[in-house]
N, C-alpha and C. Protein backbone atom coordinates (compact mmCIF):
# COMPACT_ATOMS: atom_id res chain seq x y z
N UNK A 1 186.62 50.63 -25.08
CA UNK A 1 186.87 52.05 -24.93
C UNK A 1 186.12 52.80 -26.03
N UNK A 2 185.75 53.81 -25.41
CA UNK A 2 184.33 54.73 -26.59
C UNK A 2 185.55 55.66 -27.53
N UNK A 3 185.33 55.42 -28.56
CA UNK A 3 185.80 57.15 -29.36
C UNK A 3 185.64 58.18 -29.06
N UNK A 4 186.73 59.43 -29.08
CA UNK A 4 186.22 60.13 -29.02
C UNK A 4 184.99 61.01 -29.68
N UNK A 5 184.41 62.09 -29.49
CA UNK A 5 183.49 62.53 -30.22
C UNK A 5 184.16 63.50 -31.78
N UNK A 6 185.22 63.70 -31.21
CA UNK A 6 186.12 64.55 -32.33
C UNK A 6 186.06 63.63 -33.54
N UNK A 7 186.98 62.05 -33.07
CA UNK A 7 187.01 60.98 -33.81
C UNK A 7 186.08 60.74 -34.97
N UNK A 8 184.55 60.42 -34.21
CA UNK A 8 183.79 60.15 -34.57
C UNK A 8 183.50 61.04 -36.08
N UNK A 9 183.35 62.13 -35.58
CA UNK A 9 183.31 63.90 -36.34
C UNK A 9 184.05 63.63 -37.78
N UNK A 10 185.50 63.50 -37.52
CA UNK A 10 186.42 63.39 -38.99
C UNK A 10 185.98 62.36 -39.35
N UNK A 11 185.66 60.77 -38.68
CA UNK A 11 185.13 59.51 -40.16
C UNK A 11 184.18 59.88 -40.73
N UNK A 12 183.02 60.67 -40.15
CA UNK A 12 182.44 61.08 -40.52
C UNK A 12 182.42 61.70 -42.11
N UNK A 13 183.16 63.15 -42.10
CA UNK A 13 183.86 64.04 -42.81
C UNK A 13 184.46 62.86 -44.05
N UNK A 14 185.57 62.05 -43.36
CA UNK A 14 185.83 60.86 -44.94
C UNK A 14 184.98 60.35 -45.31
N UNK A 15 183.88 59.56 -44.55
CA UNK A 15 183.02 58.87 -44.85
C UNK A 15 181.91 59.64 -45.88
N UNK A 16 181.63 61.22 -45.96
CA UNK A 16 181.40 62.13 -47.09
C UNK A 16 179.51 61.95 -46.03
N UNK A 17 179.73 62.15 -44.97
CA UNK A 17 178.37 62.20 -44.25
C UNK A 17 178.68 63.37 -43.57
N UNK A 18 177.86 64.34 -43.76
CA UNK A 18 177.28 65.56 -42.92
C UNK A 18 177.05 65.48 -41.65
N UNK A 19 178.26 66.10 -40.71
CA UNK A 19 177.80 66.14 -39.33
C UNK A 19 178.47 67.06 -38.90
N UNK A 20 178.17 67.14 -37.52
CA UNK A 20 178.92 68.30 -36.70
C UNK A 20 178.56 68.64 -35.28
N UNK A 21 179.09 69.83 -34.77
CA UNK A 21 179.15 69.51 -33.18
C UNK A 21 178.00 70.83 -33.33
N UNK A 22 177.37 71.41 -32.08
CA UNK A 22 176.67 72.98 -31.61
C UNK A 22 177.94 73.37 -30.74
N UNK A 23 178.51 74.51 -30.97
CA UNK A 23 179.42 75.24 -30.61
C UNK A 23 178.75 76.67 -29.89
N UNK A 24 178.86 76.58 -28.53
CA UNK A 24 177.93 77.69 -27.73
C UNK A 24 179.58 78.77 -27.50
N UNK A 25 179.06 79.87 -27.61
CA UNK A 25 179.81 80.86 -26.80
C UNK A 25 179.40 81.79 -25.35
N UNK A 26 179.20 81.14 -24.74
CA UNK A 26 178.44 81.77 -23.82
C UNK A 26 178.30 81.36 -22.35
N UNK A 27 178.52 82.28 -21.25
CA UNK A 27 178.47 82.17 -19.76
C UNK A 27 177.39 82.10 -18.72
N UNK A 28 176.55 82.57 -19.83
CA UNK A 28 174.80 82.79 -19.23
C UNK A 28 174.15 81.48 -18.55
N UNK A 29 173.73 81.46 -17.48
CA UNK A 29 173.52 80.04 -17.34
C UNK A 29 172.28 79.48 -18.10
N UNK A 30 171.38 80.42 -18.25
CA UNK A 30 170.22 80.11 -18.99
C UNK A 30 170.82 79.65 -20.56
N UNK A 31 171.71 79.90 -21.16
CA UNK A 31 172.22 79.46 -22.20
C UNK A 31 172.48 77.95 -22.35
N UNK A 32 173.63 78.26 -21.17
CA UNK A 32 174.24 76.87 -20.65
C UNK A 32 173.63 76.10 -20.59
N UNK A 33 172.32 76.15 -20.07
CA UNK A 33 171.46 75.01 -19.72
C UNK A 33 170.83 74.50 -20.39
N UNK A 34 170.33 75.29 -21.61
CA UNK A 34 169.64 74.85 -22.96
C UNK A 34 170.26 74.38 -23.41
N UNK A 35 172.20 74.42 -23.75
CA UNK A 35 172.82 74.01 -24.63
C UNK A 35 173.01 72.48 -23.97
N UNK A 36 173.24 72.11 -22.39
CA UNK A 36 173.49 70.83 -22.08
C UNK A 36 172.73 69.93 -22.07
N UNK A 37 171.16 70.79 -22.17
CA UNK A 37 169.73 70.00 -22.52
C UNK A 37 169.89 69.41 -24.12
N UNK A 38 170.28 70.07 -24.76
CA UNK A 38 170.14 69.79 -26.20
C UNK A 38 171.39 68.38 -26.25
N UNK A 39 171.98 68.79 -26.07
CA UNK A 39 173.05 67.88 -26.21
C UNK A 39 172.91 66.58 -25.14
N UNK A 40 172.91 66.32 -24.14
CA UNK A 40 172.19 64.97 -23.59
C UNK A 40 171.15 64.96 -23.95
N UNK A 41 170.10 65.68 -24.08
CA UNK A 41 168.42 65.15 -24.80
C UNK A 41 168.34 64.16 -26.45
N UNK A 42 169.34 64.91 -27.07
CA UNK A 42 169.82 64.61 -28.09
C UNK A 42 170.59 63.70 -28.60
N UNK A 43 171.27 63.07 -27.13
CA UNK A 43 173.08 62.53 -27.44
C UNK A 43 173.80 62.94 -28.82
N UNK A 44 173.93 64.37 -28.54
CA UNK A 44 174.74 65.49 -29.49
C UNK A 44 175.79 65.64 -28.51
N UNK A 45 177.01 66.26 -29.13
CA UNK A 45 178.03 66.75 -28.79
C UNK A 45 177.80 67.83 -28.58
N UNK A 46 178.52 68.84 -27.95
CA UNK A 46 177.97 70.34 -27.83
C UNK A 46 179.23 70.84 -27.49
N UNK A 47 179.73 71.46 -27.80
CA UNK A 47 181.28 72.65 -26.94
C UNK A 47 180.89 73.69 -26.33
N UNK A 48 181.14 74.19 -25.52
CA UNK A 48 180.81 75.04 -24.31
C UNK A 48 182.26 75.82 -24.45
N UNK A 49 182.11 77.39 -24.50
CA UNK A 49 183.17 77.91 -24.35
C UNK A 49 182.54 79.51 -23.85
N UNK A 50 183.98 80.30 -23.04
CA UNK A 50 183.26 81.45 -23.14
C UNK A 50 184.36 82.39 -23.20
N UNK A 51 184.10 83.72 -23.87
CA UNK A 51 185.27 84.90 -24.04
C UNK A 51 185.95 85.30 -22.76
N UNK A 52 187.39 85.72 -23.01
CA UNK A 52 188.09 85.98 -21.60
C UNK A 52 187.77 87.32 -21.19
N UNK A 53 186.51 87.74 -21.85
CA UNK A 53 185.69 88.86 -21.12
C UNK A 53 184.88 88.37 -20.43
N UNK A 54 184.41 86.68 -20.38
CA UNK A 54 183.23 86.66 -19.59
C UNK A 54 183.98 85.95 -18.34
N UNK A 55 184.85 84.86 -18.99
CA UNK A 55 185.67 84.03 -18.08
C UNK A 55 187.25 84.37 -18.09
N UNK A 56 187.86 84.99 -16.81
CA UNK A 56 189.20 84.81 -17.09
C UNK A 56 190.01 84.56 -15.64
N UNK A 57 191.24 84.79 -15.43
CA UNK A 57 191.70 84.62 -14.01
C UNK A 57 191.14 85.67 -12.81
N UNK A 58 191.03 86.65 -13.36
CA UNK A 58 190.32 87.96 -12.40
C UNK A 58 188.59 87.69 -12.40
N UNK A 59 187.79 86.77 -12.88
CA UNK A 59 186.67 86.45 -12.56
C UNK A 59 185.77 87.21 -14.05
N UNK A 60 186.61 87.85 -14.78
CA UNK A 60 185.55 88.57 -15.98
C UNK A 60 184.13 89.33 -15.17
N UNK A 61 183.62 89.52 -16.73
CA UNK A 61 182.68 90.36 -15.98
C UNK A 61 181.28 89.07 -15.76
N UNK A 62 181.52 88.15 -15.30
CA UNK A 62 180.86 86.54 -14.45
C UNK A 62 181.03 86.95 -12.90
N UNK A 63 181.77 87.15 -12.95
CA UNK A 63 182.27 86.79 -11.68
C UNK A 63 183.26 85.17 -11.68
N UNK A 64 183.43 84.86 -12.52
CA UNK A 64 183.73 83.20 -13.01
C UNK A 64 185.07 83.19 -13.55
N UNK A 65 186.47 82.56 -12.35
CA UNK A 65 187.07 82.34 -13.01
C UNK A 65 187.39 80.72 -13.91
N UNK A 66 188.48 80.31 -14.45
CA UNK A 66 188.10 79.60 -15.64
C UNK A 66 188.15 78.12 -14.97
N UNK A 67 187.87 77.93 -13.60
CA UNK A 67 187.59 76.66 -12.78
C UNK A 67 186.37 76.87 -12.33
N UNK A 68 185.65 77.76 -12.07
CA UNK A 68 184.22 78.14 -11.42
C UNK A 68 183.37 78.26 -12.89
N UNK A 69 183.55 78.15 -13.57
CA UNK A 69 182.77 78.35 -15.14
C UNK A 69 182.84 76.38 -15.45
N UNK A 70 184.06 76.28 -15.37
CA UNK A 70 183.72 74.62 -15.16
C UNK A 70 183.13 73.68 -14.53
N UNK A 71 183.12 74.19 -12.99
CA UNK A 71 182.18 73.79 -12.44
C UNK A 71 181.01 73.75 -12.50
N UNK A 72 180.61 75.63 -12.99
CA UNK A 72 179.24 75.80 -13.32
C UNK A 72 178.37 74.96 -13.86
N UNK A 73 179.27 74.44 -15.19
CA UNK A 73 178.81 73.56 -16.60
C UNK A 73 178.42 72.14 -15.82
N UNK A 74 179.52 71.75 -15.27
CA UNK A 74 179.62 70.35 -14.59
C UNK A 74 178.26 70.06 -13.81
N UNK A 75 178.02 71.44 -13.16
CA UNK A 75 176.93 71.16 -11.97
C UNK A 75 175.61 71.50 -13.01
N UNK A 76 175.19 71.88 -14.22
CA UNK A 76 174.51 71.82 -14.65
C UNK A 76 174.33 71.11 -15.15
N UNK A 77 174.99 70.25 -15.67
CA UNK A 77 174.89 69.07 -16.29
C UNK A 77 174.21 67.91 -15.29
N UNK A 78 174.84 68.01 -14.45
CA UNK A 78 174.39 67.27 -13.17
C UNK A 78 172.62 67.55 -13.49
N UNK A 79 172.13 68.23 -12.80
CA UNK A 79 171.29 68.64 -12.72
C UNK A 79 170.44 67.91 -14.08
N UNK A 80 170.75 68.37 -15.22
CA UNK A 80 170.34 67.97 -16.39
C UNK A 80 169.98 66.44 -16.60
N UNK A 81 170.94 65.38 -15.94
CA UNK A 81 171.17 64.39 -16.19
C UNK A 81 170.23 63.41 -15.09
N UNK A 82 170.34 64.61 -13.96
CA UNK A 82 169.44 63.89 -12.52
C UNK A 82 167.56 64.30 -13.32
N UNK A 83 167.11 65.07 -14.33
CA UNK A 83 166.09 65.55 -14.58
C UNK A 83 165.28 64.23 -14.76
């Protein structure tokens, strides 16, 4: 069973080695897509998140509510991974 990436992150932190995740804020897909490139191109971690102005239950101003923003990611990744 793999560690998580969090895991990994804090031995890190004890271990007194410099690391860390790219933390995106953003709904844009052109964002998105750079950020999931970087992070599988890389085998980096990356967090994907977006404000409940962009994503919320009423669709934000995306159009995306907070299962269709997941998907989004998911299917880009796809994409990313089929490249």
């Amino acid at each position: 069973m793999s560690r998580h990436p969090l895991d990994t992150l804090a031995g890190a932190h004890r271990a007194g080695r410099p690391d860390g995740m790219a933390s995106i804020c953003s709904a844009h897909p052109l964002v998105l897509d750079e950020t999931i490139r970087h992070g599988v191109g890389g085998e980096h971690v990356v967090l994907i998140e977006a404000t409940c102005n962009q994503v919320n239950q009423d669709g934000g101003y995306t159009g995306l509510n907070p299962a269709a923003f997941r998907d989004q990611v998911k299917k880009l990744k796809k994409t990313v991974m089929d490249f």
